[in-house]
N, C-alpha and C. Protein backbone atom coordinates (compact mmCIF):
# COMPACT_ATOMS: atom_id res chain seq x y z
N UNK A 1 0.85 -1.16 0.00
CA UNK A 1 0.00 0.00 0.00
C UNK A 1 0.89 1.23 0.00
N UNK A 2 0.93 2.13 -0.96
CA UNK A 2 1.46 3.27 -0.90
C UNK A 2 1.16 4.32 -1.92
N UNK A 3 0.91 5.44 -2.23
CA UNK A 3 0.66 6.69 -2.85
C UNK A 3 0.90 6.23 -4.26
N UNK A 4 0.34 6.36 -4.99
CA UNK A 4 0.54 5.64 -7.11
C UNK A 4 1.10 6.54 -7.32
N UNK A 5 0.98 8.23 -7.09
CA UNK A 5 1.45 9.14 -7.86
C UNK A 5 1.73 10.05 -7.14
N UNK A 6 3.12 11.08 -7.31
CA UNK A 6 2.97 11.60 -6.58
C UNK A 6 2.65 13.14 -5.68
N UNK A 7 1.58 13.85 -6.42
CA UNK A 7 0.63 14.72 -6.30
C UNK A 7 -0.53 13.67 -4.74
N UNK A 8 -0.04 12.36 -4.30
CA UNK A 8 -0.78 11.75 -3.76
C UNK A 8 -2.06 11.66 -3.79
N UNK A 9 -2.65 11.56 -4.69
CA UNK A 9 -4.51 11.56 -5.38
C UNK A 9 -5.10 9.86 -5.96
N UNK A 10 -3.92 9.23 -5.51
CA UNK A 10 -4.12 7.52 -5.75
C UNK A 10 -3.64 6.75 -5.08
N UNK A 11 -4.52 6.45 -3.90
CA UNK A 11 -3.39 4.73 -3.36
C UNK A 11 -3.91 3.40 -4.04
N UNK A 12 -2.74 3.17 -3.82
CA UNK A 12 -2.67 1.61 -4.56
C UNK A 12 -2.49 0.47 -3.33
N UNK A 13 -3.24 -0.15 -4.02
CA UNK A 13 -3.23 -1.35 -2.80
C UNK A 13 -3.29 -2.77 -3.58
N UNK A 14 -2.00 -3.40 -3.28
CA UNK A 14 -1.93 -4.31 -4.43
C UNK A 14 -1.63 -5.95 -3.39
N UNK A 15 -2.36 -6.83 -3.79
CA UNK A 15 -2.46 -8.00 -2.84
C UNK A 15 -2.27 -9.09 -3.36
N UNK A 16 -1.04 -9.79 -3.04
CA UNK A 16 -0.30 -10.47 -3.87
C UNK A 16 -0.20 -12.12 -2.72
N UNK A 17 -0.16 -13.15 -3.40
CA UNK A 17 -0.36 -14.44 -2.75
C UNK A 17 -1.07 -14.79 -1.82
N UNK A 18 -0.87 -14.88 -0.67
CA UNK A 18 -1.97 -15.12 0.40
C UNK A 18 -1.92 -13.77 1.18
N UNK A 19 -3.20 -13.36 2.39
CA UNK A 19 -2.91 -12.39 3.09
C UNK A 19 -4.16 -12.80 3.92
N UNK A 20 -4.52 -11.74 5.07
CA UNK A 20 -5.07 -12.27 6.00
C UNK A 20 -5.99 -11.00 6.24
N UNK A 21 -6.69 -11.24 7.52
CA UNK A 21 -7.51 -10.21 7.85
C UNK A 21 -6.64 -9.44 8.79
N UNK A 22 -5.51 -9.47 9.08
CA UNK A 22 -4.86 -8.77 9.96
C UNK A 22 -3.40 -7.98 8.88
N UNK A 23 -3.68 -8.53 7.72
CA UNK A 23 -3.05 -7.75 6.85
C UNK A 23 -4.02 -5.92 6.60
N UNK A 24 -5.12 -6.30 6.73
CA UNK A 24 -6.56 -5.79 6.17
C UNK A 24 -6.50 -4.35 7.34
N UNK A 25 -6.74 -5.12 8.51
CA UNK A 25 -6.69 -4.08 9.40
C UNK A 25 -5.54 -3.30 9.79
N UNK A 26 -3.94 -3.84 9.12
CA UNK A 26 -2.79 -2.58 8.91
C UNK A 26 -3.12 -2.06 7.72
N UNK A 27 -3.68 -2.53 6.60
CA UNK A 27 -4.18 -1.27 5.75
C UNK A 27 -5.13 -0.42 6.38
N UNK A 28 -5.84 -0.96 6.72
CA UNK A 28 -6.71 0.51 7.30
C UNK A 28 -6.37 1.46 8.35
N UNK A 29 -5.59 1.06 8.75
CA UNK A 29 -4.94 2.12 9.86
C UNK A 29 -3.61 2.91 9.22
N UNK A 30 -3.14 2.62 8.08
CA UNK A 30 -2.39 3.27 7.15
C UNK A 30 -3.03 3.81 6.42
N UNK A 31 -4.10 3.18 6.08
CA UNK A 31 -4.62 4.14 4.89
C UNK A 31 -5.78 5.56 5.84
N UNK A 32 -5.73 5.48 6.95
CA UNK A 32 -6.47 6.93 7.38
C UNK A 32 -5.00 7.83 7.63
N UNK A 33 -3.70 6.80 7.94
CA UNK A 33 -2.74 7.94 7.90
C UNK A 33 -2.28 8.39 6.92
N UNK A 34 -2.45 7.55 5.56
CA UNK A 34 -2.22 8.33 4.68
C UNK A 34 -3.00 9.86 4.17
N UNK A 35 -4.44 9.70 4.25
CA UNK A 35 -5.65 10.28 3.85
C UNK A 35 -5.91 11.62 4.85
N UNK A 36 -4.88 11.20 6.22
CA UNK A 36 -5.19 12.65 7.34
C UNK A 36 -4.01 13.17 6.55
N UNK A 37 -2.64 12.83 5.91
CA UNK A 37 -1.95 13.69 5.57
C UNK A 37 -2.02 14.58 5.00
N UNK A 38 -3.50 14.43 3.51
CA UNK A 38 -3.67 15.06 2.90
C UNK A 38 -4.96 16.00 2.68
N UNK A 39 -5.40 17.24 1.96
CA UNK A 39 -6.09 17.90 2.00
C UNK A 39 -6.94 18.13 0.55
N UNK A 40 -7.11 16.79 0.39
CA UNK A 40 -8.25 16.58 -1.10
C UNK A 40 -8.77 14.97 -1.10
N UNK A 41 -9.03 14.88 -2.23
CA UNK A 41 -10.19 13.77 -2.28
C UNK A 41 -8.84 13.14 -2.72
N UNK A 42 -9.19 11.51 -2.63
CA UNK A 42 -7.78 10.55 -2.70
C UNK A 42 -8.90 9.43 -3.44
N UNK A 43 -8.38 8.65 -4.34
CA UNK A 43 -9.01 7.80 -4.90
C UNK A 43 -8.20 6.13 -4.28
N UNK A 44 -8.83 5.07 -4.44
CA UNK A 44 -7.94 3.98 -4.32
C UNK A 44 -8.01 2.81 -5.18
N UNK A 45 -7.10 2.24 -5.58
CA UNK A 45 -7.17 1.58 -6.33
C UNK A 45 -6.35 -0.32 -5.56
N UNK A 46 -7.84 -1.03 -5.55
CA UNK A 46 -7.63 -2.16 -4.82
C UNK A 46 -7.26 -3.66 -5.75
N UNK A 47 -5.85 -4.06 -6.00
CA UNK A 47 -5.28 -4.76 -7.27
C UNK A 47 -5.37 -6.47 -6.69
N UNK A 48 -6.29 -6.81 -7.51
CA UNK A 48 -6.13 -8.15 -6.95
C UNK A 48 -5.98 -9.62 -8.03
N UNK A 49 -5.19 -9.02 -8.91
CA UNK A 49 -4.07 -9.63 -9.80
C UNK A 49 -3.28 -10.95 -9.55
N UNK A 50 -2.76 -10.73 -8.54
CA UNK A 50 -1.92 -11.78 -8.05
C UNK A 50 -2.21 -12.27 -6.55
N UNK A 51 -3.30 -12.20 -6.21
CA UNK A 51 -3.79 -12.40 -4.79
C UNK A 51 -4.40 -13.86 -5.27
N UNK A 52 -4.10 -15.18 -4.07
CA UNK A 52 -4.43 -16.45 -4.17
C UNK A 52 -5.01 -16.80 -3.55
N UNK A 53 -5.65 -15.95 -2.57
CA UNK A 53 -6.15 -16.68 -1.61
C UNK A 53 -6.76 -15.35 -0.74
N UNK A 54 -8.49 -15.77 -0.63
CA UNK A 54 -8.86 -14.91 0.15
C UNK A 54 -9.96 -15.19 1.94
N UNK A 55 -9.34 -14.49 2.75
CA UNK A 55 -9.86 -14.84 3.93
C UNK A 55 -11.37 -15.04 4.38
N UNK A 56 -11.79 -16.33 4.72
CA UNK A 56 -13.65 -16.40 5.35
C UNK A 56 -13.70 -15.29 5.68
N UNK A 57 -13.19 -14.71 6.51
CA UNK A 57 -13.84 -13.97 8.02
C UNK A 57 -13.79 -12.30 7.60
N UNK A 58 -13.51 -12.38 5.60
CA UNK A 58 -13.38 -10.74 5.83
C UNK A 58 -14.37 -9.81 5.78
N UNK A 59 -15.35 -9.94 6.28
CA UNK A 59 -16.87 -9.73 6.58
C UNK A 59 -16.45 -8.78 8.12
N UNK A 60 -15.32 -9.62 8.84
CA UNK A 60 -15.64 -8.74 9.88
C UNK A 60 -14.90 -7.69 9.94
N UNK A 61 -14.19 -6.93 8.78
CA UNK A 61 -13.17 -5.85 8.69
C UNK A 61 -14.43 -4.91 8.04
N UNK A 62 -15.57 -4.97 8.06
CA UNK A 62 -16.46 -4.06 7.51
C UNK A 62 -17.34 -2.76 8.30
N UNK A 63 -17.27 -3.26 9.68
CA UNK A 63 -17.27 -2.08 10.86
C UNK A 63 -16.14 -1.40 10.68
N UNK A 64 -14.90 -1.92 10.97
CA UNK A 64 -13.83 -0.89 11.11
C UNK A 64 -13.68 -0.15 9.81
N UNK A 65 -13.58 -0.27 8.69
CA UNK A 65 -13.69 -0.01 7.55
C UNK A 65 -14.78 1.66 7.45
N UNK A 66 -15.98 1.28 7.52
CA UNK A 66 -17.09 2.53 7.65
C UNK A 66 -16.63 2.93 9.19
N UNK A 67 -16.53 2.79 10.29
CA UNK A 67 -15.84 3.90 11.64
C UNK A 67 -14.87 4.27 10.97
N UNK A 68 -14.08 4.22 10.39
CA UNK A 68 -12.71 5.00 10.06
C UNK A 68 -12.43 5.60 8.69
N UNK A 69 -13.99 5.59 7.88
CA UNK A 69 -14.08 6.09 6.53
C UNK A 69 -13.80 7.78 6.63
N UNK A 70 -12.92 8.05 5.62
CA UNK A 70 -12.50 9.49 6.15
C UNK A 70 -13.00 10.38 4.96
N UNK A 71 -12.75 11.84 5.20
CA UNK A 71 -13.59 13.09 4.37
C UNK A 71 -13.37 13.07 3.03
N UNK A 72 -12.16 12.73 2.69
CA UNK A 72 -10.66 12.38 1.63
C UNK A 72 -11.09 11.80 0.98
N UNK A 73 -11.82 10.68 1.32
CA UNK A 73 -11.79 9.14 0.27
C UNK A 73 -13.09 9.28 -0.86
N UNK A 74 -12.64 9.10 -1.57
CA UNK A 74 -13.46 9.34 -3.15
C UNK A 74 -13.92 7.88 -3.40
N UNK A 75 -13.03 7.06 -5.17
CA UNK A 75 -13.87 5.96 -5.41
C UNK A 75 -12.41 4.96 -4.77
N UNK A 76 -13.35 4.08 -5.06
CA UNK A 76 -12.74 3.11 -4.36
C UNK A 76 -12.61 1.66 -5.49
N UNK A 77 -11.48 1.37 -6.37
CA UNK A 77 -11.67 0.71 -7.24
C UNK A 77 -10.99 -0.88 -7.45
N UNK A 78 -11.70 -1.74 -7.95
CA UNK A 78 -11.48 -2.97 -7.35
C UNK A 78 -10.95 -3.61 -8.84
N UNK A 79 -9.91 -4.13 -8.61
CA UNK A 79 -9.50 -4.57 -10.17
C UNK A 79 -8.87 -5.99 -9.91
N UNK A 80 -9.49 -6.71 -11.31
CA UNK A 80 -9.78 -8.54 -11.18
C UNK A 80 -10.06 -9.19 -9.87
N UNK A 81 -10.91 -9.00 -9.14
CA UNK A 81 -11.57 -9.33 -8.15
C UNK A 81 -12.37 -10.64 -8.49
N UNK A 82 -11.88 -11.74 -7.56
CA UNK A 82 -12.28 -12.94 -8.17
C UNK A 82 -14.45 -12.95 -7.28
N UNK A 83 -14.93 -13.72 -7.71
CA UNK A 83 -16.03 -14.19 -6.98
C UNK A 83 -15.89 -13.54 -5.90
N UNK A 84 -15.46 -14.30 -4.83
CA UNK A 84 -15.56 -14.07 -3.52
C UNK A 84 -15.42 -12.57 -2.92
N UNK A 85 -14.29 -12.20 -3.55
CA UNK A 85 -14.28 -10.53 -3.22
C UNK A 85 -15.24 -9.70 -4.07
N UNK A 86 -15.48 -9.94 -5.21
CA UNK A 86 -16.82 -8.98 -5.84
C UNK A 86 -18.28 -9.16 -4.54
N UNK A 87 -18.52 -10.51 -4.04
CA UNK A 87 -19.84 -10.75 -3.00
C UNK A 87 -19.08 -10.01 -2.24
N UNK A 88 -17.75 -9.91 -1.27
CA UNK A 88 -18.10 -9.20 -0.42
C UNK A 88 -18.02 -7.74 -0.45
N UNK A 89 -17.50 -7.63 -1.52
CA UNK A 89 -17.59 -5.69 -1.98
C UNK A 89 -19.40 -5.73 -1.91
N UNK A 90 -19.66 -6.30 -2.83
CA UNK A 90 -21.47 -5.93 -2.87
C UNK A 90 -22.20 -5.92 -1.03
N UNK A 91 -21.61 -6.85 -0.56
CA UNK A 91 -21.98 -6.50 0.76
C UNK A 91 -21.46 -5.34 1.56
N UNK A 92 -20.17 -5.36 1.22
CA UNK A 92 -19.99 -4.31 1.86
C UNK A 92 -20.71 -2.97 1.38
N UNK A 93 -20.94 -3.00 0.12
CA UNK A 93 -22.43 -1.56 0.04
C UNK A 93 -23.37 -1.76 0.79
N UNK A 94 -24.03 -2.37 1.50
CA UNK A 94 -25.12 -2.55 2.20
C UNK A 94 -25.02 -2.44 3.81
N UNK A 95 -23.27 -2.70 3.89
CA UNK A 95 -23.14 -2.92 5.64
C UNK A 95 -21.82 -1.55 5.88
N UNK A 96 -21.92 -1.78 4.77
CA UNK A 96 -20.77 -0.47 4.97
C UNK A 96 -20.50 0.69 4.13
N UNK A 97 -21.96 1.61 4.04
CA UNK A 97 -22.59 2.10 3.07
C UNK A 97 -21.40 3.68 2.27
N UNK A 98 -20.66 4.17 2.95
CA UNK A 98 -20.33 5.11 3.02
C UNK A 98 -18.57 4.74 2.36
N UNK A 99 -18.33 3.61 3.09
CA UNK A 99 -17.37 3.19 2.22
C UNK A 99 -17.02 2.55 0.67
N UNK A 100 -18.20 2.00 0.59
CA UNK A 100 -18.51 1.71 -0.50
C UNK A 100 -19.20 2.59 -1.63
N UNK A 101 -19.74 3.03 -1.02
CA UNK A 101 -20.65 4.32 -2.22
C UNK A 101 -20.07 4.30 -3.33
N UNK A 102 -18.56 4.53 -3.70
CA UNK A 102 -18.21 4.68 -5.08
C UNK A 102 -17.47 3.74 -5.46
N UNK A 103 -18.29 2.75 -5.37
CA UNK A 103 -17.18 1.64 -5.97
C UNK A 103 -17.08 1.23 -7.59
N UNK A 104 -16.21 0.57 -7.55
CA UNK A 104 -16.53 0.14 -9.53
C UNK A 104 -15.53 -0.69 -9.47
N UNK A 105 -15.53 -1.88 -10.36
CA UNK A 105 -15.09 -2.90 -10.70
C UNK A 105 -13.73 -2.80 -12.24
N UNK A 106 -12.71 -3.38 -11.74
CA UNK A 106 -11.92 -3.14 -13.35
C UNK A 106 -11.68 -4.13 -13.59
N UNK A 107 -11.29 -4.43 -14.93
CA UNK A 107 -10.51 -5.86 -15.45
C UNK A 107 -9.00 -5.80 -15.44
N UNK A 108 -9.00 -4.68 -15.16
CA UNK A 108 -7.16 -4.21 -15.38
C UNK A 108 -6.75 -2.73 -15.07
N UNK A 109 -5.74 -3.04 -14.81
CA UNK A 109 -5.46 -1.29 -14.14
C UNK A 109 -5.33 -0.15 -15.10
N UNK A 110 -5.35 -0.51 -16.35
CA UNK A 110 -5.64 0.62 -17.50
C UNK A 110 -7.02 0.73 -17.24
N UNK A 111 -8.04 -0.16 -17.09
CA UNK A 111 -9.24 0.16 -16.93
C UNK A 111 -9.53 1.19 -15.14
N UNK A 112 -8.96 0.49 -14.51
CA UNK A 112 -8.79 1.39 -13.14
C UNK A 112 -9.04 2.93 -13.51
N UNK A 113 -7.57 3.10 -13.93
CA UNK A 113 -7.05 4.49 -14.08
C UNK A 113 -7.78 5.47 -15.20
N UNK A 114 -8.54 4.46 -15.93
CA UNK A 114 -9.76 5.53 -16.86
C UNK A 114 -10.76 5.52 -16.13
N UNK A 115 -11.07 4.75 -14.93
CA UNK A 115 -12.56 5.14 -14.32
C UNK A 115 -12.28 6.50 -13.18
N UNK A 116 -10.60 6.56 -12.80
CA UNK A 116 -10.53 7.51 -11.71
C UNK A 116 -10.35 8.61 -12.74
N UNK A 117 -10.09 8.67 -14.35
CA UNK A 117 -9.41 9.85 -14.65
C UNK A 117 -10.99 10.62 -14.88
N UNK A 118 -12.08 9.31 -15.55
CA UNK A 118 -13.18 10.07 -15.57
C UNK A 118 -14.09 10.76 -14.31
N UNK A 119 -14.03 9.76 -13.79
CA UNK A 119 -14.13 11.23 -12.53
C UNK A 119 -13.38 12.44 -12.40
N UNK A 120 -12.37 12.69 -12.74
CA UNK A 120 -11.39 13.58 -12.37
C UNK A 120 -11.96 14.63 -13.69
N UNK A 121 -12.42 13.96 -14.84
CA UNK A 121 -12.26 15.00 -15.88
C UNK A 121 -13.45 14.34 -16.61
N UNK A 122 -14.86 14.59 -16.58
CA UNK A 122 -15.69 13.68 -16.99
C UNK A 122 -16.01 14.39 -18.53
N UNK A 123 -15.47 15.39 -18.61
CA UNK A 123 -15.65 16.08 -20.30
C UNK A 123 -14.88 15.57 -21.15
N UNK A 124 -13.29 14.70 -20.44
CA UNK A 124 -12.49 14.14 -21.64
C UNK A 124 -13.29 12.65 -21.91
N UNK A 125 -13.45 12.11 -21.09
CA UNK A 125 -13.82 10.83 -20.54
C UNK A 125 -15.57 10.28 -21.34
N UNK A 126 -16.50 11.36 -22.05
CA UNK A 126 -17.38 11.13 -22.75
C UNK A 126 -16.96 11.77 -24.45
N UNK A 127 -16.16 12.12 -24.29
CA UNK A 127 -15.71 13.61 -25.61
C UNK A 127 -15.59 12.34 -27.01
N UNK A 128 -16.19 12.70 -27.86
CA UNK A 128 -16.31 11.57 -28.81
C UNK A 128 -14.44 11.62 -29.33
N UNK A 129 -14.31 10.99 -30.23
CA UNK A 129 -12.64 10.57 -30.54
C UNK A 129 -12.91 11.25 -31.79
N UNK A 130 -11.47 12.01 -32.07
CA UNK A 130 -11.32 13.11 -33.14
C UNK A 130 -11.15 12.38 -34.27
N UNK A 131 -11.33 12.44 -35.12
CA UNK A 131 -11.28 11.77 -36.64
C UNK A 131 -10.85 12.34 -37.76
N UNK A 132 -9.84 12.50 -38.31
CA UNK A 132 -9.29 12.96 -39.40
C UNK A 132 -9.98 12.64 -40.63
């Protein structure tokens, strides 16, 4: 987990082989220190590419998650998310409403980074393609 760029307006959170729910809860206590550092909206981008393995119990990182949702946090973007983590993102809109609010799904982090740029700039992001 650390800043994508560095104007800091993207964390990346990239989850690679196995990890746990106590991996989960040092991201979240990093990621409000990242987000108090700064003084704008922060997007995140959640990479789950090379992640093998995901924990039963991460249902219960969804209280702490909404208590510690901060002013900062914009969308929140989930890229190749197998089964199991797409159900519990969808739950987590329902139990953890505030954190989830802007979520969206990618197939790849080029797709990521065009869903945060269209937010960022939604006039380039519909603008038909110039044609010679």
């Amino acid at each position: 987990m650390d800043w994508d760029n560095p104007e800091k307006t993207i964390i990346r959170v990239t989850f690679e082989g196995v990890w746990d729910v106590s991996d989960i809860q040092r991201m979240i206590t990093k990621g409000v220190s990242m987000l108090e550092s700064v003084d704008h909206k922060v997007d995140s981008i959640f990479d789950f590419t090379h992640s093998h393995f995901s924990p039963r119990n991460l249902i219960s990182t969804l209280d702490r998650m909404e208590s510690t949702h901060h002013r900062n946090e914009r969308l929140v973007v989930i890229v190749n998310a197998n089964v199991y983590i797409r159900s519990m993102a969808k739950v987590g809109q329902a139990l953890a409403p505030k954190t989830f609010a802007h979520m969206h799904f990618a197939n790849g982090l080029n797709q990521a980074y065009a869903i945060v740029q269209q937010q960022i700039n939604p006039v380039f992001a519909t603008a038909p393609a110039y044609q010679a």
